[in-house]
Protein backbone atom coordinates (compact mmCIF):
# COMPACT_ATOMS: atom_id res chain seq x y z
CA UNK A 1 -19.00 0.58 -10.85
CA UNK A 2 -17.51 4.25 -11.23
CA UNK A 3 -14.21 6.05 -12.81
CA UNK A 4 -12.15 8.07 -10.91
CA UNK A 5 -9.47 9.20 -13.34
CA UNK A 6 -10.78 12.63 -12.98
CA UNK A 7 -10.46 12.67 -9.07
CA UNK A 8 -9.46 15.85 -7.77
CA UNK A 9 -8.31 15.75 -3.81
CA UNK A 10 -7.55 18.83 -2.25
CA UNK A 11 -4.98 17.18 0.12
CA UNK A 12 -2.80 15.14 -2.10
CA UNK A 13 -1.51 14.62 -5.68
CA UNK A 14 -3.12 12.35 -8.27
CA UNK A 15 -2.97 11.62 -11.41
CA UNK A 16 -3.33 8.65 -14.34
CA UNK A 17 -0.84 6.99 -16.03
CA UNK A 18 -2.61 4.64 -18.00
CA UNK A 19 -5.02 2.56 -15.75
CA UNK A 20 -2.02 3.40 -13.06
CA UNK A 21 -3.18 5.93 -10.59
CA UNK A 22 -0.73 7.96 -9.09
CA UNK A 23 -0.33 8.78 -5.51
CA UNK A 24 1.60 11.74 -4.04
CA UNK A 25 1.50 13.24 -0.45
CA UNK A 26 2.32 17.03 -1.32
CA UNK A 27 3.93 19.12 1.50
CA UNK A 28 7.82 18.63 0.43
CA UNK A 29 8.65 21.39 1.90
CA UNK A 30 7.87 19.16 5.42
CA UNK A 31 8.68 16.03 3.98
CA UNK A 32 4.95 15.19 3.15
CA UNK A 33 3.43 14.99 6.81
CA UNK A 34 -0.24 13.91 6.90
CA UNK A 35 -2.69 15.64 8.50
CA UNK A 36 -6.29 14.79 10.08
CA UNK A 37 -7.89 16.27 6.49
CA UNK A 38 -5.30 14.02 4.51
CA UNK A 39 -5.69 10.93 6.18
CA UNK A 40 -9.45 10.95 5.91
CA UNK A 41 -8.91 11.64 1.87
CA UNK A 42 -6.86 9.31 1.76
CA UNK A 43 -9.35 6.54 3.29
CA UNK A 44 -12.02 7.50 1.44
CA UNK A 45 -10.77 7.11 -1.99
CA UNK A 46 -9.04 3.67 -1.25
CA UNK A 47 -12.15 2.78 -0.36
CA UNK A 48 -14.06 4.06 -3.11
CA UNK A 49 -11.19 2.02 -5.62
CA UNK A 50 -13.03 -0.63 -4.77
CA UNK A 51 -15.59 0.31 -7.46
CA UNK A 52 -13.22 1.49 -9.74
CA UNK A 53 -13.22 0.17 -13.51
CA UNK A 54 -10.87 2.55 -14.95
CA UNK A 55 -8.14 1.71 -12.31
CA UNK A 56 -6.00 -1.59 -12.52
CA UNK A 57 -2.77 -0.82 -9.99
CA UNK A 58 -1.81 2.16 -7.76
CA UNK A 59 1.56 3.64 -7.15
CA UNK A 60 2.12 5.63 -3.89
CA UNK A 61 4.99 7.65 -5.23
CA UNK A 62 7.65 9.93 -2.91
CA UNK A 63 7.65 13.43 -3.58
CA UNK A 64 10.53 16.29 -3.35
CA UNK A 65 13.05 13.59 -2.35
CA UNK A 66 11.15 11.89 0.68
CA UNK A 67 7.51 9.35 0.91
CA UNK A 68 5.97 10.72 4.29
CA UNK A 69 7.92 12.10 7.72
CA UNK A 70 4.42 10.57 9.44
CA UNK A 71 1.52 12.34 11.48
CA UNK A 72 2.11 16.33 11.40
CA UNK A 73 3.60 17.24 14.74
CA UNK A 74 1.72 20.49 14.72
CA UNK A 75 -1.50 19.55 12.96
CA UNK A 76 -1.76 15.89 14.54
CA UNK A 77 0.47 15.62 17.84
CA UNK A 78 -0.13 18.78 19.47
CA UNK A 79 -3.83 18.41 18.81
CA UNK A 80 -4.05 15.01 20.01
CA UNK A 81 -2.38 15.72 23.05
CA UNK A 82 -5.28 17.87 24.61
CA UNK A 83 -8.24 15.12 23.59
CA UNK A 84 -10.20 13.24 25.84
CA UNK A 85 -10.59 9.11 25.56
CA UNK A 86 -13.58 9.22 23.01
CA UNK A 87 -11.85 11.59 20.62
CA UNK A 88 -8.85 9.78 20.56
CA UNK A 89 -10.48 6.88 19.83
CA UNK A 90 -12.00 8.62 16.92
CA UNK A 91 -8.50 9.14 15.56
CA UNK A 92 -6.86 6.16 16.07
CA UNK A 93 -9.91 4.04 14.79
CA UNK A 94 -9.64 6.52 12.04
CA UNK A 95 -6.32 6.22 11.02
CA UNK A 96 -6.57 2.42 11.06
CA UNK A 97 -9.62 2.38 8.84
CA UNK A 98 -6.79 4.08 5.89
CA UNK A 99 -5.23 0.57 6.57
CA UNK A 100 -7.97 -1.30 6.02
CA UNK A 101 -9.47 0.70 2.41
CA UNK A 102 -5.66 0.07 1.39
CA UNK A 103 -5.67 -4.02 2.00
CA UNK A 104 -9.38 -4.15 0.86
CA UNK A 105 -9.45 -2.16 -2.41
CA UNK A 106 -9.06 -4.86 -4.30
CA UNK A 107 -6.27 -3.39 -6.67
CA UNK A 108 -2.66 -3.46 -6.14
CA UNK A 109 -0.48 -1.45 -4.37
CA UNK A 110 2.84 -0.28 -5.05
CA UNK A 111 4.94 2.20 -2.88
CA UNK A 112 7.68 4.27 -3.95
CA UNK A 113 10.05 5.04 -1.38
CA UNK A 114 13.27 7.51 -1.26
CA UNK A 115 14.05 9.34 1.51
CA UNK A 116 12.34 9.97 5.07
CA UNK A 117 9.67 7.35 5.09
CA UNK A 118 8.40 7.16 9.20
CA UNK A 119 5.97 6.48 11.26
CA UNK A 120 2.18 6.58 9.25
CA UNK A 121 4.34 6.97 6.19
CA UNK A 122 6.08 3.56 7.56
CA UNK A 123 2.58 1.73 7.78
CA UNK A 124 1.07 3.40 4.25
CA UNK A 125 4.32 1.39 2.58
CA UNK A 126 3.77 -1.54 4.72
CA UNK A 127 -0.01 -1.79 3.92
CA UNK A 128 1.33 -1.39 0.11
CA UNK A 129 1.33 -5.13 -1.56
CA UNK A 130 4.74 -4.46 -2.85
CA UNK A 131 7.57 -1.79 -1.85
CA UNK A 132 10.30 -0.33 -4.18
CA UNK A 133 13.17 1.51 -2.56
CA UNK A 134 15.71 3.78 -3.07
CA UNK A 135 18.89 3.36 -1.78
CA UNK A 136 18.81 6.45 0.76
CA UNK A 137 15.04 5.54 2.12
CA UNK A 138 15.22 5.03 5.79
CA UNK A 139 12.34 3.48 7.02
CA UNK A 140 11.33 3.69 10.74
CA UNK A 141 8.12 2.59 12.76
CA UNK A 142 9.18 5.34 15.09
CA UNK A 143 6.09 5.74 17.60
CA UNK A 144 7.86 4.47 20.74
CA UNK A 145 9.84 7.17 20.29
CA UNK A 146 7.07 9.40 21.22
CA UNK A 147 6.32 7.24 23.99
CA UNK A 148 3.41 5.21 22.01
CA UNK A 149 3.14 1.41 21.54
CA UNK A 150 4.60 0.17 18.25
CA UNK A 151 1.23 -1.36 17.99
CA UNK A 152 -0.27 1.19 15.82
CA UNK A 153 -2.50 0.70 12.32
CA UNK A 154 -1.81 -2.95 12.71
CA UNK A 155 2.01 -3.30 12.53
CA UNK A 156 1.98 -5.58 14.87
CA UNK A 157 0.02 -7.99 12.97
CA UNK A 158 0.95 -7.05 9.35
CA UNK A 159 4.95 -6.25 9.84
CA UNK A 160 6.02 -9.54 11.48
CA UNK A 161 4.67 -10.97 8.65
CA UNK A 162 6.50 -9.19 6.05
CA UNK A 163 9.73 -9.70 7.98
CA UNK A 164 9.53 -12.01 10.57
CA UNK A 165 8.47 -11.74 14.36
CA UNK A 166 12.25 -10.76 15.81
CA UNK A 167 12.86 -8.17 12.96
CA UNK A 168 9.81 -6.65 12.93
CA UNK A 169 10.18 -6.68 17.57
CA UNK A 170 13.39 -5.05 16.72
CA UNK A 171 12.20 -2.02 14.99
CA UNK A 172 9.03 -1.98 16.89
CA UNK A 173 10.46 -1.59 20.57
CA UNK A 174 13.33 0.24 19.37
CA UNK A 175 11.78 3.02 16.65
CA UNK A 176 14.91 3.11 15.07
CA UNK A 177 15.67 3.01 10.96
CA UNK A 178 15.65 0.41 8.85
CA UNK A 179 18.11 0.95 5.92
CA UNK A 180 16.94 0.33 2.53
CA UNK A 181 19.79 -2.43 2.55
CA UNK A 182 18.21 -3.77 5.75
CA UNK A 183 14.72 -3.68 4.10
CA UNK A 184 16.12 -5.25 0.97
CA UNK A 185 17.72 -8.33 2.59
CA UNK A 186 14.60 -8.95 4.84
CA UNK A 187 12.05 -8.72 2.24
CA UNK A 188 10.72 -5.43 2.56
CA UNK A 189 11.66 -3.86 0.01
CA UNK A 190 10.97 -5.83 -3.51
CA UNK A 191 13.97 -3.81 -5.38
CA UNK A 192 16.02 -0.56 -4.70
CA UNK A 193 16.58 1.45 -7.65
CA UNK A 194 18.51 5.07 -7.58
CA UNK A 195 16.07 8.17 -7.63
CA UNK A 196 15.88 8.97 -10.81
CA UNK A 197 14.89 5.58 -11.97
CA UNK A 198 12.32 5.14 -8.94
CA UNK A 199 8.82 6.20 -10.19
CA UNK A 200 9.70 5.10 -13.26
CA UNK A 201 10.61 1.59 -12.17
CA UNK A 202 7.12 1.60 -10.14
CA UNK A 203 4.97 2.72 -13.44
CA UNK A 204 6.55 -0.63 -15.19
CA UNK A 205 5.80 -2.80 -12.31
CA UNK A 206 2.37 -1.14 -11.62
CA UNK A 207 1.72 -1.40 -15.91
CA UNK A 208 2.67 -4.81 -16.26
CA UNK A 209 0.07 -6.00 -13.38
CA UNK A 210 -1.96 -4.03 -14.98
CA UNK A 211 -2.07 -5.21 -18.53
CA UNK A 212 -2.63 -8.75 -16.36
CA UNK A 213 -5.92 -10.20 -15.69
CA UNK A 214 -7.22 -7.60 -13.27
CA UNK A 215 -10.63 -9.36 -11.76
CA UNK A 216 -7.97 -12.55 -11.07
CA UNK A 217 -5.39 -9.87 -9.31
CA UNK A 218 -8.30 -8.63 -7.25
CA UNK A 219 -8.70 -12.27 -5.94
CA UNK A 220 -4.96 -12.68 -5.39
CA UNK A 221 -5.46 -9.65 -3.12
CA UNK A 222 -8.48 -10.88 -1.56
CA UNK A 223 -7.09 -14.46 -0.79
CA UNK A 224 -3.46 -12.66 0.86
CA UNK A 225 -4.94 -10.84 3.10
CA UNK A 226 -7.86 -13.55 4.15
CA UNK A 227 -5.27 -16.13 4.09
CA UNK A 228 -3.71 -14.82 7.04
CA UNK A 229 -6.31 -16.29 9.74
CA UNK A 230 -6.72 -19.49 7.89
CA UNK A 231 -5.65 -23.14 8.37
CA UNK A 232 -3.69 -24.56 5.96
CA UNK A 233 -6.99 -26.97 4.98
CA UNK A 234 -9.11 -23.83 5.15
CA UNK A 235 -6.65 -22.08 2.86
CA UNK A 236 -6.53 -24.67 0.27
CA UNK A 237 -9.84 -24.93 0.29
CA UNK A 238 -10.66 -21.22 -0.20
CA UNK A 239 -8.12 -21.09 -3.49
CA UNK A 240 -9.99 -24.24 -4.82
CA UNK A 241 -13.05 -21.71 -4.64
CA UNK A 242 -10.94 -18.55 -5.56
CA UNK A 243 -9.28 -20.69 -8.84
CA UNK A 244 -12.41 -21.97 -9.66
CA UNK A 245 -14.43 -18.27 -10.21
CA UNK A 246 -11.62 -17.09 -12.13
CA UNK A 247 -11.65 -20.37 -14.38
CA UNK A 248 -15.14 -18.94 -15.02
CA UNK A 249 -13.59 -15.83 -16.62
CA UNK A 250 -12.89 -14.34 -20.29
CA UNK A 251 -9.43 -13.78 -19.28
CA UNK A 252 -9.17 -17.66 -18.71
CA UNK A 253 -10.57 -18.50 -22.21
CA UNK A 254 -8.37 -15.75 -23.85
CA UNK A 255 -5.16 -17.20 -22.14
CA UNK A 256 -6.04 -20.16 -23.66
CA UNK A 257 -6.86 -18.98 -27.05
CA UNK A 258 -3.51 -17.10 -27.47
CA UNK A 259 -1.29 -20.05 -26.00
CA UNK A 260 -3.15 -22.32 -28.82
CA UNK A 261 -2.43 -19.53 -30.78
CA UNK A 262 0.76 -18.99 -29.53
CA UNK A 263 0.08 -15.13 -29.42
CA UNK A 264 0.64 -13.21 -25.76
CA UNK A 265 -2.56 -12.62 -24.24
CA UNK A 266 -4.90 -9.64 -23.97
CA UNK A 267 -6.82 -9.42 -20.89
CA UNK A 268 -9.84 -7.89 -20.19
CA UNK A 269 -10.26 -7.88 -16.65
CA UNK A 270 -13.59 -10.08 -17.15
């Protein structure tokens, strides 16, 4: 196990607020574009979360008014568009192994979104375990636009499942925006809140996991993901197991204790 509240990244902000770290792409002048150097930060310290004891939940905050405005057309596109197969591959293989740190770093997620929110911006909220919204964020999966499949960091496996098949084939094919409205009503978007209240609204959510029993959180992240190629028999089965390592836990006992007690309890995250 490690700590990485004294992280510093050279291509995005962080910071702590309490166990909460804090996420920030940090070009608003450009709407927060990512770039090769950013994406591969950004992969490497979801992954390393993984070990992380002094972080509980993660927001992925907007910054200067907007969440991401996707690849950097000038330090992504044009580059990409003069690569051979292999390199390519690189990328793209690349870019979906942010996805994966992001499902698999076994704290949750929360995304913060107000503004322009496309493209790899689009699939960093939709990889988040839970979304909050402004009222203004316009969310678009907008790579057939740029004449590329829709089928890009697994949004075709992850969105449909969020919204549905026919939503999710309806911003796919088409690249257009979804509303925050639109997001809301579908189940997208957990809450909208205006943007001064945002971030804030994000740090409560993000605390009050937090303050929960973290180790059991990690498993409820575990079992949503793995649940997703599972049986229903195979699923029930795998939560029998799940339920019955957490029932092994301190937390477990000291739930127990304080309901006796009929105090809230304190977890400990063991």
């Amino acid at each position: 196990m490690t700590t990485m509240a004294d992280l510093k990244p050279v291509h995005f902000k962080w910071r702590m607020e309490e166990s909460v770290a804090v996420i920030q792409l940090d070009r608003p002048e450009r709407k927060n574009p990512l770039t090769f150097e950013s994406y591969a930060e950004l992969r490497d310290t979801f992954r390393d979360l993984v070990y992380a004891e002094d972080i509980n939940a993660v927001v992925f905050a907007s910054n200067g008014g907007n969440f991401c405005s996707g690849g950097d057309v000038h330090d992504i596109i044009g580059p990409l568009v003069g690569m051979d197969m292999k390199e390519l591959l690189a990328f793209t293989r690349m870019t979906g192994d942010l996805v994966k740190a992001m499902l698999n770093c076994g704290k949750p997620i929360i995304s913060a979104v107000d503004g322009v929110c496309v493209g790899a911006g689009a699939i960093i909220t939709m990889a988040s375990d839970l979304r909050l919204a402004t009222p203004e964020a316009k969310t678009a999966f907008l790579f057939t636009r740029v004449g590329l499949a829709g089928c890009d960091m697994g949004a075709c496996a992850i969105l449909p499942r969020i919204i549905g098949q026919g939503r999710a084939a309806d911003l796919l094919y088409t690249g257009r925006s979804m509303s925050a409205q639109e997001g809301h009503d579908w189940g997208y978007f957990n809450a909208l809140h205006s943007a001064e209240e945002l971030e804030e609204q994000a740090l409560i959510l993000a605390k009050r996991i937090a303050s929960g029993p973290t180790f059991a959180n990690g498993i409820t992240k575990t079992q949503l993901n793995h649940e997703w190629n599972m049986s229903p028999d195979q699923a029930i089965e795998a939560e029998a197991q799940a339920q019955a390592i957490c029932m092994q836990t301190r937390d477990f006992e000291r739930a127990y204790h304080a309901f006796v007690a009929k105090k809230k309890p304190v977890f400990e995250g063991n």
